[in-house]
N, C-alpha and C. Protein backbone atom coordinates (compact mmCIF):
# COMPACT_ATOMS: atom_id res chain seq x y z
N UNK A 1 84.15 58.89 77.06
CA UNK A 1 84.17 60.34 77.11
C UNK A 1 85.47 60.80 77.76
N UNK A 2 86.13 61.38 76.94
CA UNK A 2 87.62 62.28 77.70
C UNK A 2 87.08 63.50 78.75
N UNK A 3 87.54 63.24 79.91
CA UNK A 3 87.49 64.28 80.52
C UNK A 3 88.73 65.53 80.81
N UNK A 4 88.86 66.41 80.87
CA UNK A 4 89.78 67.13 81.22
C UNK A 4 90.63 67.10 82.51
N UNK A 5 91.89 67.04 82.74
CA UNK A 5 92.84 67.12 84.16
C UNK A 5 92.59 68.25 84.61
N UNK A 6 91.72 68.17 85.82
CA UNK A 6 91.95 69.62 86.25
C UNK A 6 93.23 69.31 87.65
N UNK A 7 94.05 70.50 87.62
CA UNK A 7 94.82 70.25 88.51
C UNK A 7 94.50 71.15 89.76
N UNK A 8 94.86 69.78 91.30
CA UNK A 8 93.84 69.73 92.10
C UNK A 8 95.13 70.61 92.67
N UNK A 9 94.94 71.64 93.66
CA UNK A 9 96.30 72.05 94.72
C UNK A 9 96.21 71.27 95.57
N UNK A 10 97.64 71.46 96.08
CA UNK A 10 98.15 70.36 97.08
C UNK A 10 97.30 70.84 98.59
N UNK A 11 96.99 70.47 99.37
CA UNK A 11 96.63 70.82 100.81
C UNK A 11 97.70 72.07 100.95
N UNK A 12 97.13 72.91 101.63
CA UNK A 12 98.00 74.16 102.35
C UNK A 12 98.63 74.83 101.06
N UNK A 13 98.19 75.08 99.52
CA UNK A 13 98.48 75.59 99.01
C UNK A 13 98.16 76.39 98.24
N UNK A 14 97.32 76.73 99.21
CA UNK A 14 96.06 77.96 98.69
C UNK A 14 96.65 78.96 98.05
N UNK A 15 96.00 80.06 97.44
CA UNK A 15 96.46 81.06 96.87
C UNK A 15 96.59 81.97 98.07
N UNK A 16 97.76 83.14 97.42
CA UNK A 16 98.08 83.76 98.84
C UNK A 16 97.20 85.10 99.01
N UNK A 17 96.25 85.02 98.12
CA UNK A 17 95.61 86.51 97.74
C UNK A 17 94.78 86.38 99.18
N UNK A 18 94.58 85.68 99.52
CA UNK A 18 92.98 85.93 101.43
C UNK A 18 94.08 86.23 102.06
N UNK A 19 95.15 85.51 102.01
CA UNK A 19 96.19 85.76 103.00
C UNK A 19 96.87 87.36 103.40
N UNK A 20 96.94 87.90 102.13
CA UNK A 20 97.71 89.24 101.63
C UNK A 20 96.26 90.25 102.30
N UNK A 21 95.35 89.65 101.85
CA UNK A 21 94.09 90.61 102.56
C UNK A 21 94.09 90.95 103.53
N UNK A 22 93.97 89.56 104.42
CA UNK A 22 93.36 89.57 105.97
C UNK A 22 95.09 90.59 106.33
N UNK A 23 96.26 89.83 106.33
CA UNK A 23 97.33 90.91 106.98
C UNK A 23 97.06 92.56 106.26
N UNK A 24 96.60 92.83 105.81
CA UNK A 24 96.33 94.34 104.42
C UNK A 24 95.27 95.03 105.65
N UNK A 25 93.81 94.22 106.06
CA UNK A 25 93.47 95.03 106.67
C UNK A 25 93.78 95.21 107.71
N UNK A 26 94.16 93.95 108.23
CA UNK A 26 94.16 94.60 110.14
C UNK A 26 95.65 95.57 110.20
N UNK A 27 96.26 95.83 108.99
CA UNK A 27 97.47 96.58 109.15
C UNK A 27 96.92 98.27 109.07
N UNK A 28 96.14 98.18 108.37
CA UNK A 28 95.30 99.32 107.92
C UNK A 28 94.27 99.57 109.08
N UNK A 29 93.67 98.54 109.69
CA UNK A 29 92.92 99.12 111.06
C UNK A 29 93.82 99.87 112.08
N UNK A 30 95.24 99.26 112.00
CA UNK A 30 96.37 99.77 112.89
C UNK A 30 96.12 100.97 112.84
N UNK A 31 96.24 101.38 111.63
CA UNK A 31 96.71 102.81 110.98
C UNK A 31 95.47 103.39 111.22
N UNK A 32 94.55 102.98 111.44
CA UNK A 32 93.60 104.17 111.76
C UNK A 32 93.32 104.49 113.25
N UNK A 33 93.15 103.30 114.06
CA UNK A 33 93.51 103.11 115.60
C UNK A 33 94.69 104.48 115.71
N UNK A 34 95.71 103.94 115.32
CA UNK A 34 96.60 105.12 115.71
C UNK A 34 96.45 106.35 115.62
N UNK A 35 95.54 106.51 114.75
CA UNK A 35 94.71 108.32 114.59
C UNK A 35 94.18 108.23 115.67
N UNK A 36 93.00 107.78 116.02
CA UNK A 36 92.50 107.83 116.76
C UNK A 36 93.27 108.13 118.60
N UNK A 37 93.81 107.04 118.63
CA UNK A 37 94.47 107.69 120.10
C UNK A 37 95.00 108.39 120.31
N UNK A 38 95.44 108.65 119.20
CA UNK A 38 96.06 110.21 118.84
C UNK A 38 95.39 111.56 119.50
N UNK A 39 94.39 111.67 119.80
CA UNK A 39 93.22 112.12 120.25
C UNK A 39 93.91 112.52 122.30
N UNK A 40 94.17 111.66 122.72
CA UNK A 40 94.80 111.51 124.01
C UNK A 40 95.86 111.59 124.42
N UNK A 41 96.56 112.49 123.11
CA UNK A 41 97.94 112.29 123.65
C UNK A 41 98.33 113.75 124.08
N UNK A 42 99.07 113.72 125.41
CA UNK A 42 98.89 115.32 126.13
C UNK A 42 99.89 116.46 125.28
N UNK A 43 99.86 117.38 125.63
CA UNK A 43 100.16 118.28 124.52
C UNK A 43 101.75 118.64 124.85
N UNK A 44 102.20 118.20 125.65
CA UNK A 44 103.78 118.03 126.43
C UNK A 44 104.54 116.83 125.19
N UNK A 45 103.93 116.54 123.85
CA UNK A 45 104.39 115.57 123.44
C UNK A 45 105.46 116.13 122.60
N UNK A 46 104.84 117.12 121.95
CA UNK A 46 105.87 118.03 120.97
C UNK A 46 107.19 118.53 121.60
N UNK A 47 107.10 118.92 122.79
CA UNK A 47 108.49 119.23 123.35
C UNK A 47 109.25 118.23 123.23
N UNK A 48 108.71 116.89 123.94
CA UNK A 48 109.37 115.60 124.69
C UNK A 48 109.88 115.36 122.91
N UNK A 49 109.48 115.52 121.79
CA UNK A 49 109.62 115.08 120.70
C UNK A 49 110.86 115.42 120.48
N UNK A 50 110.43 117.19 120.46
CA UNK A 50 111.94 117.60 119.82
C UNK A 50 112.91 117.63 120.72
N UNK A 51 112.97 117.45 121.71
CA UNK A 51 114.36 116.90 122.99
C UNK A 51 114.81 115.48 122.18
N UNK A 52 113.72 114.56 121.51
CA UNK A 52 114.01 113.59 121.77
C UNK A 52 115.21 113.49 120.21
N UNK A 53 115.16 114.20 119.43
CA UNK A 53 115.33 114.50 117.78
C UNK A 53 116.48 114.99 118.04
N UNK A 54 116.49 116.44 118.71
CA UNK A 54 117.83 116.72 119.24
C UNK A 54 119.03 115.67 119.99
N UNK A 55 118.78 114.96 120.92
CA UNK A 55 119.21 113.98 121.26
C UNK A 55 119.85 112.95 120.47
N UNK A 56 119.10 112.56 119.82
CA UNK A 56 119.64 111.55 118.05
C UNK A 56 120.74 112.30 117.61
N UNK A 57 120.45 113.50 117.21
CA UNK A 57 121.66 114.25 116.45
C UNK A 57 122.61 114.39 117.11
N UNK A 58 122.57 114.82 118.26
CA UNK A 58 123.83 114.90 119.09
C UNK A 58 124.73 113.64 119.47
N UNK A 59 123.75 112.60 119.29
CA UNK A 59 124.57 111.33 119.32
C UNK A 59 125.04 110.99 118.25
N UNK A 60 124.36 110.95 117.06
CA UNK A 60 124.85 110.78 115.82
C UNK A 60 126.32 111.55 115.58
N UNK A 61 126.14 112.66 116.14
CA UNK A 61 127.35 113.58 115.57
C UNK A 61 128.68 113.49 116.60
N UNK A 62 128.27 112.67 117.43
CA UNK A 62 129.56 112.26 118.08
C UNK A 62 130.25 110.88 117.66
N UNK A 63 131.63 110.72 117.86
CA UNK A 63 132.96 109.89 117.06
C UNK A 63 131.73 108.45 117.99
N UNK A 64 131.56 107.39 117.38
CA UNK A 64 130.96 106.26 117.82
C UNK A 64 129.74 106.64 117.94
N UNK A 65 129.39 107.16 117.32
CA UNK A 65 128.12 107.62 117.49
C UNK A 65 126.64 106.44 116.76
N UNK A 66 127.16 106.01 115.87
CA UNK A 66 126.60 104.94 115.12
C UNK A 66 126.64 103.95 116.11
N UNK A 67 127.73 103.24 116.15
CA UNK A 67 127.91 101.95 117.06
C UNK A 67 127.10 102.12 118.28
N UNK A 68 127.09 103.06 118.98
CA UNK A 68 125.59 103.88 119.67
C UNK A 68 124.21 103.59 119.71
N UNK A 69 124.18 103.69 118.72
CA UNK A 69 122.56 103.88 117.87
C UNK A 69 122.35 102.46 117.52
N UNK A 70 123.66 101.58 117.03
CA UNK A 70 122.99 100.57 116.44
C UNK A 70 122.54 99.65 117.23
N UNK A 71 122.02 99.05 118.65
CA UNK A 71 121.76 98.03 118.88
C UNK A 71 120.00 98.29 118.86
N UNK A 72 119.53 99.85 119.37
CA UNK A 72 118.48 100.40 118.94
C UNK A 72 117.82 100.00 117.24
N UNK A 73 118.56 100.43 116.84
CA UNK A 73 117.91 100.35 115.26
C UNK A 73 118.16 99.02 114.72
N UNK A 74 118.55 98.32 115.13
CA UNK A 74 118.74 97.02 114.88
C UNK A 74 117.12 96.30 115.29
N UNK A 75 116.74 96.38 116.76
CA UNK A 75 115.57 95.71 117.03
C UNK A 75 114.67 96.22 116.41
N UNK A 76 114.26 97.61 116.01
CA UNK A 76 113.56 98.29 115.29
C UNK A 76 112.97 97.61 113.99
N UNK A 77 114.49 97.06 113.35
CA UNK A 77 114.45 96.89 111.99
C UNK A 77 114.09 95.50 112.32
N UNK A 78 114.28 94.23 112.56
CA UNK A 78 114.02 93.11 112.91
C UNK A 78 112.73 92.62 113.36
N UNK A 79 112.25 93.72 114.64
CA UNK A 79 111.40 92.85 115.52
C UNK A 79 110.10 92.63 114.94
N UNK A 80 109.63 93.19 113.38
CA UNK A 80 108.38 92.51 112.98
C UNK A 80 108.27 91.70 112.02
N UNK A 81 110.01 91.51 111.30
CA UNK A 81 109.69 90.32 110.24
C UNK A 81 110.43 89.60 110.74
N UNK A 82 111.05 89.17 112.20
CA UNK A 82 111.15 88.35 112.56
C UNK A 82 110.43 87.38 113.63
N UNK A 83 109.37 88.14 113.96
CA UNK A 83 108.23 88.02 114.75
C UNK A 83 107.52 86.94 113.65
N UNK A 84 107.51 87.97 112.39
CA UNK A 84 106.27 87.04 111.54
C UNK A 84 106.93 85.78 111.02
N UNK A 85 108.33 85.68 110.76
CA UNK A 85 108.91 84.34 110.66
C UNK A 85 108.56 83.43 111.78
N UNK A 86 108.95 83.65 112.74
CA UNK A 86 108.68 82.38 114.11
C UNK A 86 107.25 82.10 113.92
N UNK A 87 106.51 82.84 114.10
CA UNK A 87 105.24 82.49 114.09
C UNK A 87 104.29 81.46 112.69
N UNK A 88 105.46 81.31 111.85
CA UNK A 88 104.93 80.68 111.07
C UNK A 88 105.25 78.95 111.63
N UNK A 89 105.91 79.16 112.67
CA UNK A 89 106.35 77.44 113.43
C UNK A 89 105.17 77.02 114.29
N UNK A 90 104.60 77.80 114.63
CA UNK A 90 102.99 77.39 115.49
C UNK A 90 102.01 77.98 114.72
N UNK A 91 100.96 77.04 115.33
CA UNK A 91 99.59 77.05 114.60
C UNK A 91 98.38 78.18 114.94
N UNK A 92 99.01 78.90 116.32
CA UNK A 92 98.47 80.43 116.81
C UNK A 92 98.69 81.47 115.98
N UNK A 93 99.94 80.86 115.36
CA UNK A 93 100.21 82.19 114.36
C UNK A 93 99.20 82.82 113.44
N UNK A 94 98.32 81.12 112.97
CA UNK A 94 97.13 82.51 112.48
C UNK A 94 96.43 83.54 113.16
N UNK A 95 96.56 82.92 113.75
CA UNK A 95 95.81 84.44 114.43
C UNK A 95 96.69 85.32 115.12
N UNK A 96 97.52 85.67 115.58
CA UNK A 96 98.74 86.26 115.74
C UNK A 96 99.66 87.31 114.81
N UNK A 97 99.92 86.78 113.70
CA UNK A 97 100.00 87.09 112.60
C UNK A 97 99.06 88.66 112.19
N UNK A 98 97.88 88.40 112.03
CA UNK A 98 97.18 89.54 111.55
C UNK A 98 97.39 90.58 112.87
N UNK A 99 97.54 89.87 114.36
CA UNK A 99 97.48 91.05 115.52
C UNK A 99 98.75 91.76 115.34
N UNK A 100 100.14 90.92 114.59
CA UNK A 100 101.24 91.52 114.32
C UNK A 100 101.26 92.57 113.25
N UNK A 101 100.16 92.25 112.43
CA UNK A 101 99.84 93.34 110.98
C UNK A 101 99.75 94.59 111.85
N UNK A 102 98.23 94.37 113.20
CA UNK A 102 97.58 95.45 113.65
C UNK A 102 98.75 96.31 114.36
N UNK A 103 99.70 95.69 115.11
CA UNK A 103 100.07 96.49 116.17
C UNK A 103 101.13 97.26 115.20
N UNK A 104 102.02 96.66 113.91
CA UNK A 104 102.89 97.39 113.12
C UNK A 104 102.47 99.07 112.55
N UNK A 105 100.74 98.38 111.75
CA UNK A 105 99.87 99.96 110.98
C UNK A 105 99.95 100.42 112.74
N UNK A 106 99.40 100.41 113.70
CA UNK A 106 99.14 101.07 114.41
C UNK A 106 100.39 101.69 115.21
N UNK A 107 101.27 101.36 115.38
CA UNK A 107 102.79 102.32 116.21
C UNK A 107 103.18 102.84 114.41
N UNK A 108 102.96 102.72 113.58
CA UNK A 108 103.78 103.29 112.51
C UNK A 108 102.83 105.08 112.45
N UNK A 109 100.97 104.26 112.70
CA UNK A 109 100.32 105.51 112.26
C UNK A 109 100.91 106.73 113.66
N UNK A 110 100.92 105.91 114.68
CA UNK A 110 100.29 106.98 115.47
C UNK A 110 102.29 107.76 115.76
N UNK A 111 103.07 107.32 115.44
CA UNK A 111 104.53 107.49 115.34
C UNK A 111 104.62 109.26 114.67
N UNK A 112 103.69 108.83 112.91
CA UNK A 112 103.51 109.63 112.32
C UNK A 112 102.82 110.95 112.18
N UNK A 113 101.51 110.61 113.10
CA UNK A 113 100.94 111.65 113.55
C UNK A 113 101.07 112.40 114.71
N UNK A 114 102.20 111.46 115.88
CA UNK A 114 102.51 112.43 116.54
C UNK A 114 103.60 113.68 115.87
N UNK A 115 104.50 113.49 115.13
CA UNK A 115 105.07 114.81 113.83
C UNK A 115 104.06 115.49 113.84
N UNK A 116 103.30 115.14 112.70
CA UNK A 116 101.83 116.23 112.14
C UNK A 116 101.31 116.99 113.46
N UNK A 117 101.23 116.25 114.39
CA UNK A 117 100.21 116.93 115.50
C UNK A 117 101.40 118.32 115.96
N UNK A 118 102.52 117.40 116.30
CA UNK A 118 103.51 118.53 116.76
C UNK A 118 103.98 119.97 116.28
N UNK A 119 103.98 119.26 115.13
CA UNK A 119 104.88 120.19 113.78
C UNK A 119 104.35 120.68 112.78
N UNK A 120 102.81 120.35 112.62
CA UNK A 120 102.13 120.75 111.54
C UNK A 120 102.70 120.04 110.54
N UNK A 121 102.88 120.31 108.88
CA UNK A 121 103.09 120.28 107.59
C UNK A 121 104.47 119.98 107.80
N UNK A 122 105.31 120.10 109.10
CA UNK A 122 106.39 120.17 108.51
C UNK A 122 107.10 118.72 109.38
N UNK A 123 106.28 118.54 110.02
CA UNK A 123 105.79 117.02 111.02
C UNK A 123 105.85 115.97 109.57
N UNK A 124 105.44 116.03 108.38
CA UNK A 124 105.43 114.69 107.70
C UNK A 124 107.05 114.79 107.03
N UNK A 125 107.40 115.94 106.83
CA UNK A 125 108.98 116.03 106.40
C UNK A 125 110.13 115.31 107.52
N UNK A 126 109.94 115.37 108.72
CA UNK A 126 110.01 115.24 110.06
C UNK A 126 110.19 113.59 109.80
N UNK A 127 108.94 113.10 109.69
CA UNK A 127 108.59 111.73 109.87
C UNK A 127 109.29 110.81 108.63
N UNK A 128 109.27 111.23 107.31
CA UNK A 128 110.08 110.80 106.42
C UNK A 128 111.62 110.84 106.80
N UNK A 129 112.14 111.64 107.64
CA UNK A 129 113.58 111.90 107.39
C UNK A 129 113.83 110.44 108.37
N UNK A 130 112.62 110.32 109.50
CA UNK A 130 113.37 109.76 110.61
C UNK A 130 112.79 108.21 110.27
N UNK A 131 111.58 107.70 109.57
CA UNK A 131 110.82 106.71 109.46
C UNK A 131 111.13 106.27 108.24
N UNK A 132 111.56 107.25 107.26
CA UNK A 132 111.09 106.84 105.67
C UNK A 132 111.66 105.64 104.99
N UNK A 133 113.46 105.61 105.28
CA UNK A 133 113.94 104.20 104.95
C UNK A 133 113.95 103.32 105.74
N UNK A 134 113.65 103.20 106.61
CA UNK A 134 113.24 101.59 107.85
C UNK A 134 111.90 101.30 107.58
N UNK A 135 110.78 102.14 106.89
CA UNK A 135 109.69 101.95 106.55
C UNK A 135 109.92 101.45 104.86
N UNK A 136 110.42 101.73 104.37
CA UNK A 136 110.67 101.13 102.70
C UNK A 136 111.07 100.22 102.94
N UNK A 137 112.07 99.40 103.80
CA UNK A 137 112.94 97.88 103.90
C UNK A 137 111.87 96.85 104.79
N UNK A 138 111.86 97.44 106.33
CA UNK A 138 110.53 96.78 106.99
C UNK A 138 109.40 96.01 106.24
N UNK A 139 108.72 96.72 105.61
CA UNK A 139 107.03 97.08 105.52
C UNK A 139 107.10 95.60 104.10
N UNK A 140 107.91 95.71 103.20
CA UNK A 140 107.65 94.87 102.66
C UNK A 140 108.66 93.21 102.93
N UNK A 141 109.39 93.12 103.56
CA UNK A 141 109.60 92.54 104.60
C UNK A 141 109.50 91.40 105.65
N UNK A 142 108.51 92.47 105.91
CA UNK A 142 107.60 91.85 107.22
C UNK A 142 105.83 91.08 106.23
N UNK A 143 105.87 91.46 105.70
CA UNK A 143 104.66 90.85 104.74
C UNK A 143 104.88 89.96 103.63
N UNK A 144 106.42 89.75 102.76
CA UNK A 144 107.02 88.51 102.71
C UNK A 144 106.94 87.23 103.68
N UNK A 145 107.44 88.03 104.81
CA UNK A 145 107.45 86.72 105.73
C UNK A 145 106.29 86.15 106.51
N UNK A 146 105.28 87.36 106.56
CA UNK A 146 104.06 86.98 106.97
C UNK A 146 103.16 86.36 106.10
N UNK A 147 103.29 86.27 104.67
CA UNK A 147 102.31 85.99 104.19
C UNK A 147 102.51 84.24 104.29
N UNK A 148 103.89 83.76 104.12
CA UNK A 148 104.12 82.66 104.21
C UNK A 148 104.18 82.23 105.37
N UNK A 149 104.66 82.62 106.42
CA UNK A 149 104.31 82.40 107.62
C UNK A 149 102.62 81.85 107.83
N UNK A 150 101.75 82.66 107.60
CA UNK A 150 100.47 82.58 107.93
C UNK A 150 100.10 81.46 106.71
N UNK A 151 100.78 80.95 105.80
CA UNK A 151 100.50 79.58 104.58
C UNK A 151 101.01 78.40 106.35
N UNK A 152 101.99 78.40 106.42
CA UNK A 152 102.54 77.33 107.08
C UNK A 152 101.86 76.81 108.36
N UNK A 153 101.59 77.99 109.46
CA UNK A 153 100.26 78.11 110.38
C UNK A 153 98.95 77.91 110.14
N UNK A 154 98.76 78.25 108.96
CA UNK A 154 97.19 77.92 109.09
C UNK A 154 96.77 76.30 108.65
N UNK A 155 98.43 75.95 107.95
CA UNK A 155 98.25 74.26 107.92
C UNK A 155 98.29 73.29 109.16
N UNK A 156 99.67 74.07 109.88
CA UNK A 156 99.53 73.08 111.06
C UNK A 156 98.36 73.64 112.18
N UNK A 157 97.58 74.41 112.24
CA UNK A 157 96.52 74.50 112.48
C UNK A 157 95.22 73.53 112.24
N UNK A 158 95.32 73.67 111.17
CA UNK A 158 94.66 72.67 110.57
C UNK A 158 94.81 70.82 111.01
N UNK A 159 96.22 70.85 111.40
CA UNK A 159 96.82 69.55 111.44
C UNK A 159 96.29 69.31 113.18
N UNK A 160 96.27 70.12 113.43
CA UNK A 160 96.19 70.58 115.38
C UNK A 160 94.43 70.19 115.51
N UNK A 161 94.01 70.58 114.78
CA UNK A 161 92.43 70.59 114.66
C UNK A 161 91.72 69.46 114.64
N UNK A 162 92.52 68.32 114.26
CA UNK A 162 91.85 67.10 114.07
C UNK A 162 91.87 66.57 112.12
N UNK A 163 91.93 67.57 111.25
CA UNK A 163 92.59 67.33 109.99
C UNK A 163 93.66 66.70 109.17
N UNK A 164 94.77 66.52 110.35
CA UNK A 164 95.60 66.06 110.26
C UNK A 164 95.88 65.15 108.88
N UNK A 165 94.65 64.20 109.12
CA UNK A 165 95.35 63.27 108.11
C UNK A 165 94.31 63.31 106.54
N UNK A 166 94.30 64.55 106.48
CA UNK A 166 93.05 65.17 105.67
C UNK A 166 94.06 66.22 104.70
N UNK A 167 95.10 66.45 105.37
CA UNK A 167 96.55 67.35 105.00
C UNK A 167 98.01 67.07 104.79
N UNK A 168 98.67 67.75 103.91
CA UNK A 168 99.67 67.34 103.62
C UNK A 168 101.13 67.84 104.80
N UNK A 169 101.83 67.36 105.13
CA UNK A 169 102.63 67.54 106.18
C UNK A 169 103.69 68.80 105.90
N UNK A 170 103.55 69.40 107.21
CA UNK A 170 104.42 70.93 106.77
C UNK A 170 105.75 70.54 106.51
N UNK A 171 106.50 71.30 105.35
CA UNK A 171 107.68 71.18 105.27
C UNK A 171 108.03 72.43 105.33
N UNK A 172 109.43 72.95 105.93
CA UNK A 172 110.32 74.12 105.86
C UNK A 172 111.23 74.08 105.03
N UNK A 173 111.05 74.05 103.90
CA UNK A 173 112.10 73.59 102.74
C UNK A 173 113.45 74.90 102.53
N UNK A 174 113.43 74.82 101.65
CA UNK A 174 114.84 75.55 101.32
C UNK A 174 114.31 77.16 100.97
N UNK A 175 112.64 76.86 100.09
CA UNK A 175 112.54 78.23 100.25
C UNK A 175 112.51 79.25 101.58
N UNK A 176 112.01 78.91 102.24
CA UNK A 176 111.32 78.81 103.59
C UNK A 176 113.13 79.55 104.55
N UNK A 177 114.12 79.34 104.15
CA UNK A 177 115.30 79.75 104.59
C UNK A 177 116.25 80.54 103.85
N UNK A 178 115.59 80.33 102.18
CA UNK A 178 116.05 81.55 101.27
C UNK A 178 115.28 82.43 101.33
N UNK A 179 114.33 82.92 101.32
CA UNK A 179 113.05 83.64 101.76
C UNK A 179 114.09 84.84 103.12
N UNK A 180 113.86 83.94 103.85
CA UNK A 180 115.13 84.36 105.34
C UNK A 180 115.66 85.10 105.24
N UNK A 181 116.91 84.62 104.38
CA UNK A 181 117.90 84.94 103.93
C UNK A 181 118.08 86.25 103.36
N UNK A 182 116.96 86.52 102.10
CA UNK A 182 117.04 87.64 101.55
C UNK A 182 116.18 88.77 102.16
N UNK A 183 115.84 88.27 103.33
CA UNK A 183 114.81 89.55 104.06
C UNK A 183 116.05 89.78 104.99
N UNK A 184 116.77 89.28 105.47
CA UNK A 184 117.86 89.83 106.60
C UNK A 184 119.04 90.21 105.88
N UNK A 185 119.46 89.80 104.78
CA UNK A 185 120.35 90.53 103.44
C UNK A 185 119.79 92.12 103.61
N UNK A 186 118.43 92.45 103.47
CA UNK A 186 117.77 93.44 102.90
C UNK A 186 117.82 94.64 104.04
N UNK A 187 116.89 93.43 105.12
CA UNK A 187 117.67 94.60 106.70
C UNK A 187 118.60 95.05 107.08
N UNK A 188 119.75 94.56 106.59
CA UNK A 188 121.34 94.59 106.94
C UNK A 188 121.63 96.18 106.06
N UNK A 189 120.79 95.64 104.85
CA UNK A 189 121.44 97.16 104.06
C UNK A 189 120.83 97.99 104.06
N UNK A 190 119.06 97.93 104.68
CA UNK A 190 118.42 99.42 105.01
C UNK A 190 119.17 99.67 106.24
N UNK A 191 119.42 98.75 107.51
CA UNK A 191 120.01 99.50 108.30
C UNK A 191 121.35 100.44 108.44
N UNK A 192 122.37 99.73 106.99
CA UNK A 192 123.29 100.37 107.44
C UNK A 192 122.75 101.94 106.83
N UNK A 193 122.15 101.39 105.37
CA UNK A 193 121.65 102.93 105.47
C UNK A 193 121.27 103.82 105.86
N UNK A 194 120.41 104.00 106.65
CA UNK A 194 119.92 104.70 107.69
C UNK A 194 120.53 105.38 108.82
N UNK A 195 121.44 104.55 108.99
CA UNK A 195 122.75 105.37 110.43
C UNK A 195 123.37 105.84 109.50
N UNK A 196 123.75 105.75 108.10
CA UNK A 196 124.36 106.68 107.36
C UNK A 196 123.88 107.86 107.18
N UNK A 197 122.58 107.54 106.69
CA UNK A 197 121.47 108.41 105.85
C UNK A 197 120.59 109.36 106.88
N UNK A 198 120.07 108.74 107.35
CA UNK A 198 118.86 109.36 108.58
C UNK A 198 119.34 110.87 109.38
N UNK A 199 120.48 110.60 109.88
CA UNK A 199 120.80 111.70 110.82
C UNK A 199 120.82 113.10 109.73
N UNK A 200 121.58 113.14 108.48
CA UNK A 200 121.45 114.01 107.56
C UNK A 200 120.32 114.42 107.04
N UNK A 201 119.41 113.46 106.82
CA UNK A 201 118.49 113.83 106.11
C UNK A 201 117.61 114.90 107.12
N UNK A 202 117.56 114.23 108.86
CA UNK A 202 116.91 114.67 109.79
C UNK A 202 117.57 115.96 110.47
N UNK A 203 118.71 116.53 110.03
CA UNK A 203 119.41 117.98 110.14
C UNK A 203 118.79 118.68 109.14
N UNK A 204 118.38 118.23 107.92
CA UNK A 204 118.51 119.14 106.70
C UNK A 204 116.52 119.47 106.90
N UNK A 205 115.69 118.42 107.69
CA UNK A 205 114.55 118.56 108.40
C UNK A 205 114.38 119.24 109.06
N UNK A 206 114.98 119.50 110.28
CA UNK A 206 114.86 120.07 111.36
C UNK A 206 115.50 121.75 110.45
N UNK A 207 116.36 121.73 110.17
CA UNK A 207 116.43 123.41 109.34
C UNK A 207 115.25 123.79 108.48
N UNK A 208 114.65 123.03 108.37
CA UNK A 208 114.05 123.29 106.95
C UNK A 208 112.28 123.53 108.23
N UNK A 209 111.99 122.78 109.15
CA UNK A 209 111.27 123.25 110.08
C UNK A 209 111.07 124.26 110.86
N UNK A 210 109.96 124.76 111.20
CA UNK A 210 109.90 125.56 112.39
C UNK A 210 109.46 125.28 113.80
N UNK A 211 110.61 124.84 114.05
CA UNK A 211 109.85 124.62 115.59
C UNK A 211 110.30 125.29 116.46
């Protein structure tokens, strides 16, 4: 009797669809958490806001004004898909990983709704001018690197567990540094955009607001 090859996956080469989930919701619990505390935040926020908006512009619009700004927007842009890269080198990262999903939805939501709360309707125009392209380069990004990250962790996890020899041995191959590569290519050029882009867009906001 011929039987059919079914082809078996290798250890640790699961499909990435549970993976894409589990980071999907707890990024999305973020985002609602951040409504929520939203709730507590004292009403002195809207001033402290727009001091803080004004401030940007006035730096922006001075000669070095970028070179200024950039060591700020630099960690901004970095610190969550490079968070989710390292973490794919230890085996905590699974679980780590999704708390990195949570804490991203959650400072992005509650970022956003402090605008809305402040500014009304004119709070999400607000939030696009100042969030919108570090949030388009970031967001997908940081979930490139997490999703594989959390493939590589949840093997040597596995390996940590006593499985070890039940699994195939982690490698960091070449994708694993082209992957890298083209997520910090990508940051390089939302950021420069943004010290280009942002301060304009966030003048032509702030006119277009009433505050």
């Amino acid at each position: 009797m011929n039987w059919k090859k079914r082809r078996i996956p290798a250890p640790g080469q699961s499909s990435p669809l549970w993976r894409l989930l589990i980071l999907a919701l707890f990024f999305l619990l973020g985002v609602v958490l951040g409504q929520v505390v939203l709730e507590w935040v004292p009403d002195e926020t809207g001033t402290e806001l727009k001091q803080y908006l004004e401030g940007y512009l006035s730096l922006s619009g001075e000669s070095g004004g970028a070179a200024a700004a950039l060591p700020a927007a630099l960690v901004l842009y970095i610190r969550y898909p490079l968070l989710a890269f390292f973490l794919g080198f230890a085996s905590i990262g699974v679980v780590l990983l999704p708390c990195a999903a949570l804490a991203f939805g959650f400072f992005l939501s509650f970022s956003v709704c402090c605008f809305t709360a402040s500014f009304g309707g004119d709070g999400v125009v607000l939030a696009l001018a100042v969030l919108g392209v570090r949030c388009a380069v970031t967001l997908p990004c940081f979930f490139l690197l997490a999703d594989a990250s959390m493939e590589t962790s949840a093997a040597l996890a596995r390996a940590s567990f006593g499985r070890g020899r039940h699994t195939a041995p982690v490698v960091y191959g070449r994708r694993c540094w082209i992957r890298l590569g083209i997520v910090l290519a990508a940051l390089t050029v939302g950021l420069c955009v943004e010290l280009l882009l942002s301060p304009r867009l966030l003048t032509l906001a702030l006119e277009r607001a009433v505050i």
